[in-house]
C-alpha atoms as a PDB file:
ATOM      1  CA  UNK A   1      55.854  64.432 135.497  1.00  0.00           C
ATOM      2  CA  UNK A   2      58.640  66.638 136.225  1.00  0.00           C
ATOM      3  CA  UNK A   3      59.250  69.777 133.905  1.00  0.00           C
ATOM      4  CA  UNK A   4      62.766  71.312 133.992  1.00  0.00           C
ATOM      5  CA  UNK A   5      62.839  74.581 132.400  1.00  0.00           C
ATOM      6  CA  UNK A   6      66.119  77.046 131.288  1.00  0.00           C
ATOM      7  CA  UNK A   7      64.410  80.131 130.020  1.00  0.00           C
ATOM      8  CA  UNK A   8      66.140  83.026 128.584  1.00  0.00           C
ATOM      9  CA  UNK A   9      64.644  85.956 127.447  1.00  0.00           C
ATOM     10  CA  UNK A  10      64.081  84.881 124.143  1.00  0.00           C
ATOM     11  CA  UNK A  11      63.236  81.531 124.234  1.00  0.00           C
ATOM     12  CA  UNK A  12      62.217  79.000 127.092  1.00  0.00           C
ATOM     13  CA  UNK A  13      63.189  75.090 126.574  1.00  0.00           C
ATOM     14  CA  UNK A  14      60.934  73.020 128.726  1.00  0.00           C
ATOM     15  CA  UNK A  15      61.654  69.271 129.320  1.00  0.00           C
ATOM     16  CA  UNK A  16      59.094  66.522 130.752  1.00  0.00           C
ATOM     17  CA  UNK A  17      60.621  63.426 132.535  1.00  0.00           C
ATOM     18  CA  UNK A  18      59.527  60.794 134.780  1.00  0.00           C
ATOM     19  CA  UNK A  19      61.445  60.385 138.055  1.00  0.00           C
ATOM     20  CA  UNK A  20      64.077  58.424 136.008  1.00  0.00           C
ATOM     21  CA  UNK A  21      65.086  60.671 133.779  1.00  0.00           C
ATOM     22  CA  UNK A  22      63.200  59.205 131.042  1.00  0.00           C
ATOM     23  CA  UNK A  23      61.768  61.885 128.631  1.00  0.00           C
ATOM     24  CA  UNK A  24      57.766  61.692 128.590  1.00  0.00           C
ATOM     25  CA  UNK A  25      57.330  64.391 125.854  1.00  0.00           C
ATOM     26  CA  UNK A  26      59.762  66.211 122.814  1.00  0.00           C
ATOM     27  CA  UNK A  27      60.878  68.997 124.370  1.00  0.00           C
ATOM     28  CA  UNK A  28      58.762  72.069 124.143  1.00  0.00           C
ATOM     29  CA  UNK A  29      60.104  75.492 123.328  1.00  0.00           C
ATOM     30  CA  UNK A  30      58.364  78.834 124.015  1.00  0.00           C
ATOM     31  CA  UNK A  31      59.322  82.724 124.088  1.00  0.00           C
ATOM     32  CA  UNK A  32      61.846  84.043 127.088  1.00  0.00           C
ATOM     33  CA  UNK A  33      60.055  84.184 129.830  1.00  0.00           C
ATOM     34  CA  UNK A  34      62.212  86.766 132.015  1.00  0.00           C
ATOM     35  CA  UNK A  35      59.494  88.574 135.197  1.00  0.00           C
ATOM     36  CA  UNK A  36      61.972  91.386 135.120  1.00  0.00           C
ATOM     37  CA  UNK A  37      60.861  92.706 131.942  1.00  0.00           C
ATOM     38  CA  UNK A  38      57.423  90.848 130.917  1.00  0.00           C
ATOM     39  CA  UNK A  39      54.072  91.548 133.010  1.00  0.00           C
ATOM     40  CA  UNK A  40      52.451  88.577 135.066  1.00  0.00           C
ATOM     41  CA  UNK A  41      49.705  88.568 131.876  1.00  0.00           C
ATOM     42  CA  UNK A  42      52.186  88.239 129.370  1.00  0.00           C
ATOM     43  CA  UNK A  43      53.950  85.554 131.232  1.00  0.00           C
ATOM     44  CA  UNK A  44      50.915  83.771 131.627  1.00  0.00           C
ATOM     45  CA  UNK A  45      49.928  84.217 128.051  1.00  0.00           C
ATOM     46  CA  UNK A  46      53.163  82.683 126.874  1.00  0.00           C
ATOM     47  CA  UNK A  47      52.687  79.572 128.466  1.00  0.00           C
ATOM     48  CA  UNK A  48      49.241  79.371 128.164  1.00  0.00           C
ATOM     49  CA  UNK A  49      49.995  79.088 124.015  1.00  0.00           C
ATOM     50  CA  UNK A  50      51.990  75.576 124.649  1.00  0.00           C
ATOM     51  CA  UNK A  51      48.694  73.494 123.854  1.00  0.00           C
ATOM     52  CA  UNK A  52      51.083  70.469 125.193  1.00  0.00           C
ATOM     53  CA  UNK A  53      51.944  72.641 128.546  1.00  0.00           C
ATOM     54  CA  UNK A  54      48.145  73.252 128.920  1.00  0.00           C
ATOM     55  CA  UNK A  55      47.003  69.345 127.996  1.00  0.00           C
ATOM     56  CA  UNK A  56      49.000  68.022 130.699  1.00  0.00           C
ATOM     57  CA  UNK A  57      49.664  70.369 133.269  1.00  0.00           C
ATOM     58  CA  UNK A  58      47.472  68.517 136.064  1.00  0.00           C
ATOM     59  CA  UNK A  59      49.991  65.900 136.044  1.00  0.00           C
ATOM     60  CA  UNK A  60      53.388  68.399 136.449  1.00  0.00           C
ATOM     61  CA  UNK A  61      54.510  67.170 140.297  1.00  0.00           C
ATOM     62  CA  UNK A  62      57.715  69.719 140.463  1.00  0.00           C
ATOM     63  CA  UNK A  63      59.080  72.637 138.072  1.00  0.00           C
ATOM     64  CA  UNK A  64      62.332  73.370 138.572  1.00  0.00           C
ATOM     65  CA  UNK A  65      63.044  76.592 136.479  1.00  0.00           C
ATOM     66  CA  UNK A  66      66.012  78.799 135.829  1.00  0.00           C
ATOM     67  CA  UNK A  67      65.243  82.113 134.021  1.00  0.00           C
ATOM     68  CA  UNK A  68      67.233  85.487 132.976  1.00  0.00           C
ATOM     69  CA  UNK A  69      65.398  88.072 135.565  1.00  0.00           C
ATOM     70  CA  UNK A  70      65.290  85.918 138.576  1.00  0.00           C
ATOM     71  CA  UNK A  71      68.192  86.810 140.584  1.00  0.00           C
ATOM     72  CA  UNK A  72      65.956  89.302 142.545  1.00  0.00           C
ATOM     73  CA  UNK A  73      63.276  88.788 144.299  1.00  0.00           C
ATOM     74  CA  UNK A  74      60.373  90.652 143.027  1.00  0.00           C
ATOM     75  CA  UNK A  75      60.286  88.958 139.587  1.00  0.00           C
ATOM     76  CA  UNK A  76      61.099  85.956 141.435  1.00  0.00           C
ATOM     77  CA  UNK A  77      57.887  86.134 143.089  1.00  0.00           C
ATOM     78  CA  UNK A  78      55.831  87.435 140.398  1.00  0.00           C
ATOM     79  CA  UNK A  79      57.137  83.986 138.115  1.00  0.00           C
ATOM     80  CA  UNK A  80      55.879  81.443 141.039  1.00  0.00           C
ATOM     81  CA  UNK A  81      52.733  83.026 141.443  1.00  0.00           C
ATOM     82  CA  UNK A  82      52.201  82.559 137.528  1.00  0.00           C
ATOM     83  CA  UNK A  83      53.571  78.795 137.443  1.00  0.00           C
ATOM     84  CA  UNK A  84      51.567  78.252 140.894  1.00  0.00           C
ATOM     85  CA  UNK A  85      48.830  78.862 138.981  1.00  0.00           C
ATOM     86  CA  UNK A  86      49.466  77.085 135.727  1.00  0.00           C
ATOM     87  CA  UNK A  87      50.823  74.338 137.565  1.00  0.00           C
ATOM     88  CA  UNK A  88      48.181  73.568 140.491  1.00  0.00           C
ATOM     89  CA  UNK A  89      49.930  69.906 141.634  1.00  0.00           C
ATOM     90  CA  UNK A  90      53.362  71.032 141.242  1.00  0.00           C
ATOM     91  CA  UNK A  91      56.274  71.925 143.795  1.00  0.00           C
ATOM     92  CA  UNK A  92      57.649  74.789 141.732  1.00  0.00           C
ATOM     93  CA  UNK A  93      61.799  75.754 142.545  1.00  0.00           C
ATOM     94  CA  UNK A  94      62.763  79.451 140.970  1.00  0.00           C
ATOM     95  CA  UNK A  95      66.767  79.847 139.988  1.00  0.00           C
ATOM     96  CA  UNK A  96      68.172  82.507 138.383  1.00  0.00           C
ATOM     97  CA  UNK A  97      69.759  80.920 134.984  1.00  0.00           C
ATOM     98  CA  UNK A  98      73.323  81.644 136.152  1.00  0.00           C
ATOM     99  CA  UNK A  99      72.871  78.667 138.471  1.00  0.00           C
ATOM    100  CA  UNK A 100      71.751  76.374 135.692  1.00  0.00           C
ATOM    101  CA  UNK A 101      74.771  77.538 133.886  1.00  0.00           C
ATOM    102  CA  UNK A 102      76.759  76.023 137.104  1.00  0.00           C
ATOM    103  CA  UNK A 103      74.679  72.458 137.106  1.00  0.00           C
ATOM    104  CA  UNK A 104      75.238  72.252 132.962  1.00  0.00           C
ATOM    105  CA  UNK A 105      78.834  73.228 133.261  1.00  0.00           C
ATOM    106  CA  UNK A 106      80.784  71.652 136.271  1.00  0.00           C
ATOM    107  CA  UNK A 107      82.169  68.410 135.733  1.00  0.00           C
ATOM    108  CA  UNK A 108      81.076  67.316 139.309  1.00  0.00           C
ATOM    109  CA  UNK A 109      78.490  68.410 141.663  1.00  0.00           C
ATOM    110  CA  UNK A 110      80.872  69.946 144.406  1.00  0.00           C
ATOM    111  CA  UNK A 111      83.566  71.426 141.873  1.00  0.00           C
ATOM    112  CA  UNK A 112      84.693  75.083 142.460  1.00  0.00           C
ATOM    113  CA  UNK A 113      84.294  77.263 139.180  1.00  0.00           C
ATOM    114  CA  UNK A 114      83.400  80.799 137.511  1.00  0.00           C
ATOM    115  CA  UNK A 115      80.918  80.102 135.513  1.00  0.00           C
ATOM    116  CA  UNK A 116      80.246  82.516 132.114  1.00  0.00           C
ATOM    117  CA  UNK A 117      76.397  83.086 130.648  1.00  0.00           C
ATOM    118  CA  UNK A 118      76.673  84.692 126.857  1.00  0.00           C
ATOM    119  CA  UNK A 119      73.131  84.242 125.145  1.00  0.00           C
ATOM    120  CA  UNK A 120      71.172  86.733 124.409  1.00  0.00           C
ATOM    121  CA  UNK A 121      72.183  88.553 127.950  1.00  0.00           C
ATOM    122  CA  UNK A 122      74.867  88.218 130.042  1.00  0.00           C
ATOM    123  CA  UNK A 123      76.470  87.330 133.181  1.00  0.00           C
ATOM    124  CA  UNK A 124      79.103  85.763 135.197  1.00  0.00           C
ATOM    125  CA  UNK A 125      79.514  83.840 138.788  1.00  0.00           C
ATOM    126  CA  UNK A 126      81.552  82.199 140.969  1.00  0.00           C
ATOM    127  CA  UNK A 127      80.423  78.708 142.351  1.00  0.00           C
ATOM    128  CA  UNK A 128      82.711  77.765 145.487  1.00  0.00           C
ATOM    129  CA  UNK A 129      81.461  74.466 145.529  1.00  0.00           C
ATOM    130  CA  UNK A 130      78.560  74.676 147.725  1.00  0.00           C
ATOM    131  CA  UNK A 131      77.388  78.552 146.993  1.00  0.00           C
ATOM    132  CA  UNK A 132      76.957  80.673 143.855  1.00  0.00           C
ATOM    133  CA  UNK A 133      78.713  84.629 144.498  1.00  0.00           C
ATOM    134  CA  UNK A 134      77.859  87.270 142.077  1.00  0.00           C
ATOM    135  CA  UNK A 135      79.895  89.895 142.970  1.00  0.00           C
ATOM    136  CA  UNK A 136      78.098  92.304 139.880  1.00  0.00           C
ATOM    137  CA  UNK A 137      74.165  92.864 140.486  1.00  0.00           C
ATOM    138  CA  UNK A 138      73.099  92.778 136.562  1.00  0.00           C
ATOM    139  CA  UNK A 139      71.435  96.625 135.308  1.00  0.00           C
ATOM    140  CA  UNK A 140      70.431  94.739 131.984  1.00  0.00           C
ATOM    141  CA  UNK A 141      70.988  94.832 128.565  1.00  0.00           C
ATOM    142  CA  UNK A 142      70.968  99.235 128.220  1.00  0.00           C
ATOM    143  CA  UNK A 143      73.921  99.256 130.973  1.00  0.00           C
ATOM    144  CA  UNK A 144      75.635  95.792 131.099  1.00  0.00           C
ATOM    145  CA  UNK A 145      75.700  92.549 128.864  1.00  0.00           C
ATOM    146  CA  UNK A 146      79.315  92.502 127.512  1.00  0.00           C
ATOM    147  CA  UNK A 147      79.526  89.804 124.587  1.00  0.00           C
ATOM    148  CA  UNK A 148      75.726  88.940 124.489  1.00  0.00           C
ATOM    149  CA  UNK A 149      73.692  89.047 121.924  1.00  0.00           C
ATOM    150  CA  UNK A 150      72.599  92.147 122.306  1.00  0.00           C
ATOM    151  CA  UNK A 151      75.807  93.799 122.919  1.00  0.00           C
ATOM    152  CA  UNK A 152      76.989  92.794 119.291  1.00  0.00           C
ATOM    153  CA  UNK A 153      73.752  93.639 117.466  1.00  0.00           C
ATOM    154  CA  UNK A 154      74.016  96.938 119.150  1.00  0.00           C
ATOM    155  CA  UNK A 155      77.647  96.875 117.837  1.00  0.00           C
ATOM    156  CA  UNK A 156      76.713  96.345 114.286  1.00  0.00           C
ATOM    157  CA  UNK A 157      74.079  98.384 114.307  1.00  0.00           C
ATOM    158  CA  UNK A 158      76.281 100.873 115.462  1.00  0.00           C
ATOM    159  CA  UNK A 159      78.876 100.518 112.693  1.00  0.00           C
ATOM    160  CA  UNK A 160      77.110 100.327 110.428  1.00  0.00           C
ATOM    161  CA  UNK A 161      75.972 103.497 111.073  1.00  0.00           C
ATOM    162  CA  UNK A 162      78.774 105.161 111.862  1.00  0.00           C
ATOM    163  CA  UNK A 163      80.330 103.640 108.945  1.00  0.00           C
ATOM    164  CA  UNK A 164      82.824 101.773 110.806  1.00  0.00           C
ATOM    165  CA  UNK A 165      81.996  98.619 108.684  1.00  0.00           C
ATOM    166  CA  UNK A 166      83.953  97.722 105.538  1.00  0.00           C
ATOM    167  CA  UNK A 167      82.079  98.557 102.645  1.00  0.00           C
ATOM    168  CA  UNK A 168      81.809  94.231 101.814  1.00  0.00           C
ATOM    169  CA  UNK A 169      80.354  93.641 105.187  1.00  0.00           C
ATOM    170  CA  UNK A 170      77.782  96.823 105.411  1.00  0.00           C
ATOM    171  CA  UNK A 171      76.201  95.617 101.749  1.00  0.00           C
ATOM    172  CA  UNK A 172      75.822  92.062 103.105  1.00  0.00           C
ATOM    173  CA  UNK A 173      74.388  93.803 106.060  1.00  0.00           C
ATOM    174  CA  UNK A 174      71.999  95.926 104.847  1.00  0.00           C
ATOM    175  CA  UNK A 175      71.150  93.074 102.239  1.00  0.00           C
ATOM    176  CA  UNK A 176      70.232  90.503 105.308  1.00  0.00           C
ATOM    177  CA  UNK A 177      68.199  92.841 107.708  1.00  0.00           C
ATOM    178  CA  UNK A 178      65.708  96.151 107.392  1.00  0.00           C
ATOM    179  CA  UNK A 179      68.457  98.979 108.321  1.00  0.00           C
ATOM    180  CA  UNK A 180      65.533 102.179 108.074  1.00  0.00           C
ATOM    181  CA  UNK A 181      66.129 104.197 110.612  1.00  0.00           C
ATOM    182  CA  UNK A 182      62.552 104.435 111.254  1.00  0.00           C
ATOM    183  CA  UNK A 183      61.978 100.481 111.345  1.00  0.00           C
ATOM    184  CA  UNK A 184      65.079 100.062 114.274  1.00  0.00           C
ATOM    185  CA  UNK A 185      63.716 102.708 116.185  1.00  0.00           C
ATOM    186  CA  UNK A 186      60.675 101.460 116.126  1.00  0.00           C
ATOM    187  CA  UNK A 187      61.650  98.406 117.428  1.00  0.00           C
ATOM    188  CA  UNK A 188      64.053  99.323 119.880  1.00  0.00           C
ATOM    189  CA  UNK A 189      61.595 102.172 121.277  1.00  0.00           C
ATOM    190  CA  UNK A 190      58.275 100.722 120.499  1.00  0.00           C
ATOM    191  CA  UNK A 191      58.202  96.772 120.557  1.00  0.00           C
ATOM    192  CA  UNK A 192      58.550  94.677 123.500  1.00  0.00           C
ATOM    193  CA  UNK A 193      62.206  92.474 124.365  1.00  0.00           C
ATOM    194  CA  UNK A 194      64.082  95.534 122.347  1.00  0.00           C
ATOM    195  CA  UNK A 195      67.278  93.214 124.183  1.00  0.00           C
ATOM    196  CA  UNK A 196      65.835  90.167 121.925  1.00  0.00           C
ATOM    197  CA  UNK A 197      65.556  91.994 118.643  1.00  0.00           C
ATOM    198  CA  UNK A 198      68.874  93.278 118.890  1.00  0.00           C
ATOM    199  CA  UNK A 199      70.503  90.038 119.945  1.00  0.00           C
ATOM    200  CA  UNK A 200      69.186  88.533 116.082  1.00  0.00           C
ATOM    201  CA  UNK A 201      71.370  90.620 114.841  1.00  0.00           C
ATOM    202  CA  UNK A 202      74.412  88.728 115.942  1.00  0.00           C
ATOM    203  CA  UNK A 203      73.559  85.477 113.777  1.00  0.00           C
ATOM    204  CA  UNK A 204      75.836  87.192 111.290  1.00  0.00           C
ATOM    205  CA  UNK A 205      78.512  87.254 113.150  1.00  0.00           C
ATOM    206  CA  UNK A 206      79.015  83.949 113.164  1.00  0.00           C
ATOM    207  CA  UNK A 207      77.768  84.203 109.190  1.00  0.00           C
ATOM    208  CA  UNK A 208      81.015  86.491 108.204  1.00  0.00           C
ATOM    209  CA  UNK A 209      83.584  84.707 110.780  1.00  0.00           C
ATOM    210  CA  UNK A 210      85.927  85.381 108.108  1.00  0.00           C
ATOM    211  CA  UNK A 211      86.247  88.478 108.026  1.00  0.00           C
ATOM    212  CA  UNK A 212      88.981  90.474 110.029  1.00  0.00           C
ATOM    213  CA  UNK A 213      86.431  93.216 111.158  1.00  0.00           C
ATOM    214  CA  UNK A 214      83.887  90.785 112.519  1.00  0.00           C
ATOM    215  CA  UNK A 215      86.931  88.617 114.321  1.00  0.00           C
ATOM    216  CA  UNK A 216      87.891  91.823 116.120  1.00  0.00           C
ATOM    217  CA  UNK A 217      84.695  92.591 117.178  1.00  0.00           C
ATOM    218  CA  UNK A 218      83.870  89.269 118.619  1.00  0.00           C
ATOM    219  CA  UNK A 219      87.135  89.489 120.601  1.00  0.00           C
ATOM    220  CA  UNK A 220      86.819  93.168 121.672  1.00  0.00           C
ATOM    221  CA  UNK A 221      83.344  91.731 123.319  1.00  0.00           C
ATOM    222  CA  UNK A 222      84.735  88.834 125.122  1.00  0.00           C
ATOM    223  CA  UNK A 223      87.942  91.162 126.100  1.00  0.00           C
ATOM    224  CA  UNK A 224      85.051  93.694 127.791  1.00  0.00           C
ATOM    225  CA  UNK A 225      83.357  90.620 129.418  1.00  0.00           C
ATOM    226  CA  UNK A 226      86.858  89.436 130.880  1.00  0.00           C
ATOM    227  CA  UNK A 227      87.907  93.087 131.957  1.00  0.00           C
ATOM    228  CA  UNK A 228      84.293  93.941 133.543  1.00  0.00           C
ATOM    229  CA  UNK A 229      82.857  90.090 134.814  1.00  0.00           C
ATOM    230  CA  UNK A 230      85.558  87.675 134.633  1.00  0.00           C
ATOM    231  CA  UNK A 231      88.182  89.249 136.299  1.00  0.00           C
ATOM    232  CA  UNK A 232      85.840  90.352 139.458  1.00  0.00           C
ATOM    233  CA  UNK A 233      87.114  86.957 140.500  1.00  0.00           C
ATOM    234  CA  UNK A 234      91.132  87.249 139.942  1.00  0.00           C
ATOM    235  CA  UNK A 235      91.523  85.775 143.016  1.00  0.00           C
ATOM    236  CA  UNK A 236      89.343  82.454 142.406  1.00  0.00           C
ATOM    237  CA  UNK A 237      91.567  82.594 139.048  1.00  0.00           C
ATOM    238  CA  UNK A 238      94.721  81.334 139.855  1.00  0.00           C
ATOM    239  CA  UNK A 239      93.142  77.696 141.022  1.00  0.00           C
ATOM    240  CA  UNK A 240      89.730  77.065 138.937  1.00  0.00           C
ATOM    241  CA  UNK A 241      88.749  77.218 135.228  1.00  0.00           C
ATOM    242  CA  UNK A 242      86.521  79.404 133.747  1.00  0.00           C
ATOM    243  CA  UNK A 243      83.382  77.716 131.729  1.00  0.00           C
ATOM    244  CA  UNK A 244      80.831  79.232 129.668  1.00  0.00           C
ATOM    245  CA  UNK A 245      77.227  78.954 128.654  1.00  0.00           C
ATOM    246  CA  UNK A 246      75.030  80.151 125.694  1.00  0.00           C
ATOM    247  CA  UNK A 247      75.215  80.260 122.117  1.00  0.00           C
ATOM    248  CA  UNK A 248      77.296  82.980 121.780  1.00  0.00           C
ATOM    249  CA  UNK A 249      80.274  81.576 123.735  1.00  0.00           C
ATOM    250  CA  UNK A 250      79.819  78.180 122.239  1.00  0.00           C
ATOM    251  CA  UNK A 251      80.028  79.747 118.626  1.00  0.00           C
ATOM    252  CA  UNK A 252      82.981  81.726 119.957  1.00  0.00           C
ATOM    253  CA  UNK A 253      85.212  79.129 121.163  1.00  0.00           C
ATOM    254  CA  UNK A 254      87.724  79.905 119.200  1.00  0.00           C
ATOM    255  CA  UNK A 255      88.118  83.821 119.941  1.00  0.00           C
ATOM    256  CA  UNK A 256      87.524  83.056 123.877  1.00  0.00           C
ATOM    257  CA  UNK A 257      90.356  81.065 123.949  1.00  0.00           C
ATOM    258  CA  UNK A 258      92.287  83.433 122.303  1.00  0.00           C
ATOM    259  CA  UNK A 259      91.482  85.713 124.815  1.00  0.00           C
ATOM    260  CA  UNK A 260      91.870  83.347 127.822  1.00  0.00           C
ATOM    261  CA  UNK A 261      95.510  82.999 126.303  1.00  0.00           C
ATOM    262  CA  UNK A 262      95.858  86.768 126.356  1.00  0.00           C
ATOM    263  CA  UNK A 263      94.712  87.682 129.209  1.00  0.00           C
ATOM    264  CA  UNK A 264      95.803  84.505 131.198  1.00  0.00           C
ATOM    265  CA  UNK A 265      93.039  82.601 132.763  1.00  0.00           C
ATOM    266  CA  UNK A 266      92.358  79.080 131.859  1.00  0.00           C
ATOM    267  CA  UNK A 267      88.704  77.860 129.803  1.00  0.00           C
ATOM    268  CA  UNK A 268      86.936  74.591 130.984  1.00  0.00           C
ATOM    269  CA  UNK A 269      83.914  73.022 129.354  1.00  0.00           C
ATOM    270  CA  UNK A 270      81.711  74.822 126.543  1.00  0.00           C
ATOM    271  CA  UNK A 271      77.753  73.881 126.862  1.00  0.00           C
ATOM    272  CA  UNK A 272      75.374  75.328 124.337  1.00  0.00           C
ATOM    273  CA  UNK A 273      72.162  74.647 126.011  1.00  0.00           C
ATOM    274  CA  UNK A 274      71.819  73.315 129.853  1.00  0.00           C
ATOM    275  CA  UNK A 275      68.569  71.956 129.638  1.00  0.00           C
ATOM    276  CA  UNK A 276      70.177  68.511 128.706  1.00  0.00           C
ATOM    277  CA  UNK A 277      72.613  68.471 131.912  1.00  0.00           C
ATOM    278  CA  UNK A 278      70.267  69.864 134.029  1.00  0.00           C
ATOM    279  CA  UNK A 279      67.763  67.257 133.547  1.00  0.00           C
ATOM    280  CA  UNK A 280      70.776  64.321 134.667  1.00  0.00           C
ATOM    281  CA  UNK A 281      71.501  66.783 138.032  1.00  0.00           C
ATOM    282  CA  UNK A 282      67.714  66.677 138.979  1.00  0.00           C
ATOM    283  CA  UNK A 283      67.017  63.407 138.536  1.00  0.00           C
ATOM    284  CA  UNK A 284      70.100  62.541 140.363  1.00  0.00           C
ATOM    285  CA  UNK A 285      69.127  64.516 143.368  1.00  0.00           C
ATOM    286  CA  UNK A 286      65.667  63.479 143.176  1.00  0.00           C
ATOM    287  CA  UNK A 287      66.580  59.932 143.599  1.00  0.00           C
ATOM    288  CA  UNK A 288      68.964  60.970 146.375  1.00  0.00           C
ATOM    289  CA  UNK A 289      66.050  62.608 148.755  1.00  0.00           C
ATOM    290  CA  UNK A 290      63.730  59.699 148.101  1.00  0.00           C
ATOM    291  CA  UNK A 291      66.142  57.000 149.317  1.00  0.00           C
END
């Protein structure tokens, strides 16, 4: 059994296949599993509440996972020993999830691209062909994450408070989500994944697409994303396109190819989730080492 995993850090979808691709089990979804924020306890208690993980883990022969927090190598290590451990039979492969972005995205295996994660986080590569370049080391979600999820829940919350909202769109806000003071500050100080609660709130962007305010906002995002990720690679520009990952791209098509137009740089392929793609590359290359 081979489990492929793309784990962000709010949710984790897990696929089981045989060595032809053939899928032994529904896919199983857990919480994020990211080592740069959660403890090696917390990551083992998170898979450990998959009772279909857990029945047939003895029979897992190779994970190959790609995770939010793995580009370094601390967390890195601190996820293997944990799916080591879980997984006693298994070869286990660690990839941070802007390389899973690459595999789901490219149209063939060799093809030069930069390569856009918006989820809940996120981040932006170049692939050459052979090599991924990341030319921005990520700070996180307090610091970075232009057009995540995160970054426009932080934005509502912000206008709303600031009362930068029109007054239609702040009553549907406050009528869709606990806006006490107290209660966001609890969560954002108190509770774990503060990066995960804030990225719910950007369901209702996509909600209110309507409206002018929430248009602008989504494009003011993507225009920061461009300006601080995409454009670290105005070079690579000028010959390759530019795909994205994540829900928050794929439910922003429309306003990142406004952008593109704007700020000149031309948008490949649009993949929601990578899992699906991801499970065709390693099956592919599985076959490939065998023969």
């Amino acid at each position: 059994m081979i489990l492929i995993v793309d784990s962000g850090s709010t949710k984790s979808d897990w696929m089981a296949v045989d060595s032809n691709g053939k899928q032994l089990l529904e896919k199983i979804r857990t919480k994020g599993l990211n080592p740069a924020i959660l403890s090696q306890k917390k990551l083992k208690k998170t898979i450990k509440k998959s009772s279909s993980l857990m029945k047939h883990r003895e029979q897992v022969t190779h994970v190959f996972f790609y995770g939010a927090g793995c580009g370094t190598e601390k967390p890195k290590i601190l996820l293997s020993l944990v799916l080591q451990e879980m997984f006693l039979n298994a070869q286990i492969e660690i990839n941070e999830d802007t390389l899973a972005a690459v595999r789901a995205c490219i149209d063939y295996n060799d093809q030069a691209a930069v390569v856009c994660i918006m989820g809940t986080g996120s981040n932006c590569s170049y692939f050459d062909g052979v090599r991924l370049h990341q030319r921005v080391k990520s700070l996180g979600y307090t610091i970075m994450d232009d057009a995540s999820g995160n970054y426009y829940g932080k934005q509502l919350i912000r206008d709303f408070y600031f009362n930068h909202m029109p007054e239609d769109i702040k009553i549907s806000f406050e009528d869709k989500y606990n806006m006490d003071s107290d209660y966001i500050k609890f969560n954002l100080y108190k509770q774990p994944k503060p990066n995960t609660y804030l990225a719910n709130f950007a369901e209702f962007m996509f909600l209110n697409k309507d409206s002018e305010y929430i248009r602008n906002l989504i494009k003011s995002g993507i225009k920061k994303f461009a300006e601080n990720m995409i454009f670290q690679y105005q070079n690579e520009l000028r010959t390759v396109p530019v795909h994205f990952a994540g829900s928050i791209a794929f439910f922003s098509q429309e306003e990142v190819i406004q952008v593109a137009k704007e700020m000149d740089f031309n948008v490949g392929n649009f993949v929601r989730r990578p899992i699906d793609k991801l499970v065709n590359y390693h099956i592919k290359n599985l076959k490939k080492a065998v023969s």
